[in-house]
C-alpha atoms as a PDB file:
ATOM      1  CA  UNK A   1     114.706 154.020 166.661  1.00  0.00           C
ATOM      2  CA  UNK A   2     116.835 150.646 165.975  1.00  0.00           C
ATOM      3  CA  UNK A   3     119.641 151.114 164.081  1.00  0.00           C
ATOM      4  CA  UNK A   4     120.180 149.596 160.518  1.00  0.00           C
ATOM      5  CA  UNK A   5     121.744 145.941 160.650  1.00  0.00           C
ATOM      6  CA  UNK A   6     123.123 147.373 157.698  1.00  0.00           C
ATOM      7  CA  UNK A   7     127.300 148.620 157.801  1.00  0.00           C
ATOM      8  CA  UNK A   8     130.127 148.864 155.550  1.00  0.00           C
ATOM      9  CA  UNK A   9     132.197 145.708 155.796  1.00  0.00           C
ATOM     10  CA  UNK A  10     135.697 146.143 158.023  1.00  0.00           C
ATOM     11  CA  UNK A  11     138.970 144.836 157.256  1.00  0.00           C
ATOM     12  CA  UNK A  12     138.786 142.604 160.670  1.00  0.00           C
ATOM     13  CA  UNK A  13     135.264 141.204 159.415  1.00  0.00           C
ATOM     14  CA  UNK A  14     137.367 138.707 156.808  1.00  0.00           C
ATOM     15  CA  UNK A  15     136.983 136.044 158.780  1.00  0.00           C
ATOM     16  CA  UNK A  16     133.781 136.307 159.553  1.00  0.00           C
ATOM     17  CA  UNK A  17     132.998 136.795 155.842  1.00  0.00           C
ATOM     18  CA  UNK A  18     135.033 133.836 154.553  1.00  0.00           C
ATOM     19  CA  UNK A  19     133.063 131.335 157.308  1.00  0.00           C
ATOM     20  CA  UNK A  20     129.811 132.615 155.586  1.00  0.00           C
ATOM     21  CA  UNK A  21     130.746 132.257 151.618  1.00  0.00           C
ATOM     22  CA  UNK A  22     131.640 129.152 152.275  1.00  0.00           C
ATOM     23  CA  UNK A  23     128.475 127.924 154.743  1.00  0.00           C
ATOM     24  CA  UNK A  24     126.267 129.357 152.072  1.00  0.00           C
ATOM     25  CA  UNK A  25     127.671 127.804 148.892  1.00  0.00           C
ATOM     26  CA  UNK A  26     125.385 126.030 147.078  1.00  0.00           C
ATOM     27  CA  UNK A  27     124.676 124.958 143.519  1.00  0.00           C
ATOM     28  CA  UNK A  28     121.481 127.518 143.785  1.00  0.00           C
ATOM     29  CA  UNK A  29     123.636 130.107 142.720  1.00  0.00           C
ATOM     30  CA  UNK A  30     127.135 128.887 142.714  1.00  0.00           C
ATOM     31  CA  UNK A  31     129.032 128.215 138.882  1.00  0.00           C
ATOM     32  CA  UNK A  32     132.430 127.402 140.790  1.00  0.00           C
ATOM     33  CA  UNK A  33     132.705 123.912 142.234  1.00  0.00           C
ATOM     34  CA  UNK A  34     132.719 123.871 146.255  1.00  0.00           C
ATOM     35  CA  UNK A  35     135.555 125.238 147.128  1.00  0.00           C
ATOM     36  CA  UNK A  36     137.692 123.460 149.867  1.00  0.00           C
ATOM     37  CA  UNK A  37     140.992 124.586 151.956  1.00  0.00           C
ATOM     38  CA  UNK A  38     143.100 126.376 152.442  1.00  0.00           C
ATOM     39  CA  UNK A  39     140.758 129.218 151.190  1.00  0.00           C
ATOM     40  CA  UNK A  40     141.510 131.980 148.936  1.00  0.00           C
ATOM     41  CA  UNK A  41     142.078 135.682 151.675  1.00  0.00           C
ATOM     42  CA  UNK A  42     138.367 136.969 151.753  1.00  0.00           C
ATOM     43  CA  UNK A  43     139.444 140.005 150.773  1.00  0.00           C
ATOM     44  CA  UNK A  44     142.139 140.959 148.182  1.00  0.00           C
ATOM     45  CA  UNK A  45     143.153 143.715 145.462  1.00  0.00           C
ATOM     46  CA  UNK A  46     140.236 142.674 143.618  1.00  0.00           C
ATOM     47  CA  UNK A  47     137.947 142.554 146.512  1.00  0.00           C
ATOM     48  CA  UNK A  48     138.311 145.144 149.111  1.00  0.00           C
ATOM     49  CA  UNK A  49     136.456 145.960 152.308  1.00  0.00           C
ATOM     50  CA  UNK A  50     135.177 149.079 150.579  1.00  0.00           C
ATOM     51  CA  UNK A  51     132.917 146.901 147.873  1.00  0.00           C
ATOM     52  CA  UNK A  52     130.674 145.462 150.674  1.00  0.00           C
ATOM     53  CA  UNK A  53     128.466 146.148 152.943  1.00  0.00           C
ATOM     54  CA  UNK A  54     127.535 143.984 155.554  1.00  0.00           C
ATOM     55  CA  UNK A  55     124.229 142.507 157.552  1.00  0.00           C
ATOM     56  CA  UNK A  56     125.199 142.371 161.266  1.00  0.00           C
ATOM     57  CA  UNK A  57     122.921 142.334 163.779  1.00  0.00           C
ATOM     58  CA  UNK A  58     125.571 142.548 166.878  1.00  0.00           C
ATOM     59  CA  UNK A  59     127.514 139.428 167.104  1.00  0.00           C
ATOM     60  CA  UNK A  60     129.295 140.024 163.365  1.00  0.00           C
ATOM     61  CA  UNK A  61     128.337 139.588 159.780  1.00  0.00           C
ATOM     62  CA  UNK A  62     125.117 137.518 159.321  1.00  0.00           C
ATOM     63  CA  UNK A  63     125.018 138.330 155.242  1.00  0.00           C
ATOM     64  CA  UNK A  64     126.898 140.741 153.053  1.00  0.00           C
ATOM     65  CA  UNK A  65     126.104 141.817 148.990  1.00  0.00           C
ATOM     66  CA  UNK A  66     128.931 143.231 147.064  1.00  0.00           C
ATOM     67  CA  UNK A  67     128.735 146.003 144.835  1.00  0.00           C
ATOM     68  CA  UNK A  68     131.360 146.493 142.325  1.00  0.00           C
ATOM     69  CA  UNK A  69     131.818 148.510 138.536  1.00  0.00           C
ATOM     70  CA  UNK A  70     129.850 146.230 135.489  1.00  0.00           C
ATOM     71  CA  UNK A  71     133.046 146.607 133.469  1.00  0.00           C
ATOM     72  CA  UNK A  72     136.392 148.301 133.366  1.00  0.00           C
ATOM     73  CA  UNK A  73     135.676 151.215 130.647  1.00  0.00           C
ATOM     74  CA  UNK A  74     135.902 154.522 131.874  1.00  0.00           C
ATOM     75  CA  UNK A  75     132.658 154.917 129.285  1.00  0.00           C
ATOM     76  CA  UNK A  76     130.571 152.214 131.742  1.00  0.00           C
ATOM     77  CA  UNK A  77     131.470 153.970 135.238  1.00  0.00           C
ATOM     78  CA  UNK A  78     127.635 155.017 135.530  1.00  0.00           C
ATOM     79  CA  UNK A  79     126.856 151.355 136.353  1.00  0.00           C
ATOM     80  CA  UNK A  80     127.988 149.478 139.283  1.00  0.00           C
ATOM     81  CA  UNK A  81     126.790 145.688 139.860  1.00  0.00           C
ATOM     82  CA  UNK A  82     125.503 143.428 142.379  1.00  0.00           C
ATOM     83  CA  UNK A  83     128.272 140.782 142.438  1.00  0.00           C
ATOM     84  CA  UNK A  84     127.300 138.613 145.083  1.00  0.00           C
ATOM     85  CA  UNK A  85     124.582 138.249 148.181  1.00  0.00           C
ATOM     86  CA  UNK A  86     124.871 136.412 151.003  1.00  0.00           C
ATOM     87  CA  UNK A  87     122.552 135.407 154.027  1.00  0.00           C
ATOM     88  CA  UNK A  88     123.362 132.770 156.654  1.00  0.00           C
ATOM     89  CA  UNK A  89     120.760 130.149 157.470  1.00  0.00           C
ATOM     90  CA  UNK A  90     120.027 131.174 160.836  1.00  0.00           C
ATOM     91  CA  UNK A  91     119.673 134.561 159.606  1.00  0.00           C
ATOM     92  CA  UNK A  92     117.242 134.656 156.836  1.00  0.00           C
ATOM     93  CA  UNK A  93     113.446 135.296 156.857  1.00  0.00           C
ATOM     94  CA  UNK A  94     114.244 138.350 158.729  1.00  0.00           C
ATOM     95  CA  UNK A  95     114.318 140.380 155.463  1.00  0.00           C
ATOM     96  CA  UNK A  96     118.099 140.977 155.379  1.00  0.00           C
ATOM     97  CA  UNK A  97     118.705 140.236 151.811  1.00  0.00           C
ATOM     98  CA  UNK A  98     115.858 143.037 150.896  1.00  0.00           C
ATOM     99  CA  UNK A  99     117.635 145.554 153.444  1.00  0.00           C
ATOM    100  CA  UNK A 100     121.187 144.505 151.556  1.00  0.00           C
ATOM    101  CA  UNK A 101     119.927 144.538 148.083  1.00  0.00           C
ATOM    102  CA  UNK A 102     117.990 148.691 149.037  1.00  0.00           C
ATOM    103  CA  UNK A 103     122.019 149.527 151.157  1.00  0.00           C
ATOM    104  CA  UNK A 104     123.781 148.218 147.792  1.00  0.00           C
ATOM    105  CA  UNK A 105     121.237 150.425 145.629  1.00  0.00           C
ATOM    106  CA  UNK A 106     121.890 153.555 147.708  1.00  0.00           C
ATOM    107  CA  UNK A 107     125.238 153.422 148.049  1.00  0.00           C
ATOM    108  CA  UNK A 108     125.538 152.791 144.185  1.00  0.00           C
ATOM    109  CA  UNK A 109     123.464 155.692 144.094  1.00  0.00           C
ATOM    110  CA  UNK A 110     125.583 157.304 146.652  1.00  0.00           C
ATOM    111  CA  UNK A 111     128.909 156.451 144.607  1.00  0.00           C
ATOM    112  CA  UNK A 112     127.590 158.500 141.193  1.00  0.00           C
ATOM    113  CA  UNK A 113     125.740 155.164 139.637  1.00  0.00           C
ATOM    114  CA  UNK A 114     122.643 155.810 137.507  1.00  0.00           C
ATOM    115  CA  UNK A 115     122.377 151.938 137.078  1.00  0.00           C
ATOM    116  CA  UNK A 116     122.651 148.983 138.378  1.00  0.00           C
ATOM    117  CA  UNK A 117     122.521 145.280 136.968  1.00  0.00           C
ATOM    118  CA  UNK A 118     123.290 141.548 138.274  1.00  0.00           C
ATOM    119  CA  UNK A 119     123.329 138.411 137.100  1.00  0.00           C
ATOM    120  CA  UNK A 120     121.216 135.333 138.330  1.00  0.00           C
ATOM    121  CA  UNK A 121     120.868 131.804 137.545  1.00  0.00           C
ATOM    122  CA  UNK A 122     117.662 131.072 135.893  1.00  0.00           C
ATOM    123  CA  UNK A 123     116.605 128.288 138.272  1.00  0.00           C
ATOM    124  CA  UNK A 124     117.174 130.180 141.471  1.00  0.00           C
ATOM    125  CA  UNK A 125     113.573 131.183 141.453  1.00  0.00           C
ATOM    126  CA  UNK A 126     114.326 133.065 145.225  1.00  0.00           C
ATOM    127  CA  UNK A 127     116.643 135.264 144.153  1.00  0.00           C
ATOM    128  CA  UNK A 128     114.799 136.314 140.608  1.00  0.00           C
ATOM    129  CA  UNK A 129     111.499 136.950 142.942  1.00  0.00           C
ATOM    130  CA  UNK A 130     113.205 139.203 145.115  1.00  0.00           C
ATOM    131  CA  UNK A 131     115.342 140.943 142.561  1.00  0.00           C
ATOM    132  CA  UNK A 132     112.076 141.574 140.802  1.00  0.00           C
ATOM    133  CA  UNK A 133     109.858 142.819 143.281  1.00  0.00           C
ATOM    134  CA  UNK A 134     112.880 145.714 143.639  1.00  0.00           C
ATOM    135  CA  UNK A 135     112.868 146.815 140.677  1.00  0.00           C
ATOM    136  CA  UNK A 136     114.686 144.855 138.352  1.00  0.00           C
ATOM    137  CA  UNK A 137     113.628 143.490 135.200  1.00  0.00           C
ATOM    138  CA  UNK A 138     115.375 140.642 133.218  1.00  0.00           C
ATOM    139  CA  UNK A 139     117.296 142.456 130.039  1.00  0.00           C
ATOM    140  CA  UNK A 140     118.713 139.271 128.672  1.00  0.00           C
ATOM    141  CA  UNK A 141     119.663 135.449 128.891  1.00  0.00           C
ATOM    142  CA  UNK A 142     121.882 133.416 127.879  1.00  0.00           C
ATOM    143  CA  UNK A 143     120.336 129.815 127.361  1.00  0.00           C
ATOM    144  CA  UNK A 144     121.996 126.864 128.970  1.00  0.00           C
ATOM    145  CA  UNK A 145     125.029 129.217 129.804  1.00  0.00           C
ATOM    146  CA  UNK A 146     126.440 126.829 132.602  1.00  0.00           C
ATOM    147  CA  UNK A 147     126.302 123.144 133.307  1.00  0.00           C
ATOM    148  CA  UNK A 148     125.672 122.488 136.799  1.00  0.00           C
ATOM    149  CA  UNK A 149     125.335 119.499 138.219  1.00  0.00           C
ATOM    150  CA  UNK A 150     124.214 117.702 134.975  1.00  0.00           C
ATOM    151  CA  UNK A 151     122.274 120.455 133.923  1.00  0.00           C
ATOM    152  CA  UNK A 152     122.151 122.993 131.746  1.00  0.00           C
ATOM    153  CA  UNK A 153     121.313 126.685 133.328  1.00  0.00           C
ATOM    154  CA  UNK A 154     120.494 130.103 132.059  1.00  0.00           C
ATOM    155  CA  UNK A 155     122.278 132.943 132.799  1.00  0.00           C
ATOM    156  CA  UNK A 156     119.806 135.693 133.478  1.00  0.00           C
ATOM    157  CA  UNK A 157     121.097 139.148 133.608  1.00  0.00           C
ATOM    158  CA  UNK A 158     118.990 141.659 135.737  1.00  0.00           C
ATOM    159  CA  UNK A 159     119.311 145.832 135.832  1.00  0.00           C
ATOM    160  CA  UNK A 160     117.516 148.750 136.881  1.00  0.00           C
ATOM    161  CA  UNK A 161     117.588 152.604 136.687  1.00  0.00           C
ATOM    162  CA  UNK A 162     118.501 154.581 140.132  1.00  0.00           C
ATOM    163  CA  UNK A 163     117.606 157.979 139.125  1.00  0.00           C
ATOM    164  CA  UNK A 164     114.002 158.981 139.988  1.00  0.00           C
END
């Protein structure tokens, strides 16, 4: 049996990480502008090696998706939420984003969750497909939330049970 390409991420993969954020950025899914050096430390107090879990299929991280609480409240700690996905180039077509988006449900599962949500530009047409064909179902937009590149884009925002 092959293992799973799918780990938790490690304090030594920041690097790693950090290389891929930034080789991936694009205006797809991006409402930040590029950013440029010196970069921001991959991980920090707000994002810890704990929130991710990692694609690597033996030379290092190839993708990641980080899973994190929807809000602060104590009264909301029942739903965690996709807060970013990640798949190099080179990587994708091998189904890696589908393996992270099922390792980030289970372990939301795993952690006590009942729910989990995201949120998705409305013209990355990709990422809705996918998101969709696992289970989640658009619960609300926000029209022309962002301008992006001239453009004004929809934030869509995206959930699904995890119980049974």
């Amino acid at each position: 049996m092959t293992p799973s390409p799918i780990r938790p991420a490690r304090p030594s993969d920041a690097d790693a990480l950090s290389r891929l954020d930034h080789d991936t950025w694009s205006t797809l899914y991006a409402v930040m502008p590029r950013p440029l050096p010196p970069f921001d430390p991959f991980f920090d107090a707000d994002h810890r090696p704990e929130d991710y879990l990692v694609a690597d299929l033996g030379d290092g991280p190839v993708g990641y998706v980080r899973i994190g609480f929807a809000t602060r409240l104590a009264c909301n700690t029942h739903v965690r939420q996709i807060q970013g996905l990640a798949v190099a180039e080179s990587a994708r077509g091998r189904g890696l984003a589908r393996r992270l988006l099922r390792a980030a449900c289970d372990e939301a599962r795993r952690r006590g969750a009942t729910r989990i949500t995201l949120r998705v530009l409305g013209h990355n047409k990709p990422a809705r497909t996918l998101y969709e064909s696992e289970g989640f179902a658009v619960e609300g937009v926000l029209p022309g939330e962002f301008l992006l590149d001239g453009e004004y884009v929809d934030d869509v925002f995206m959930g699904r049970a995890l119980t049974a």
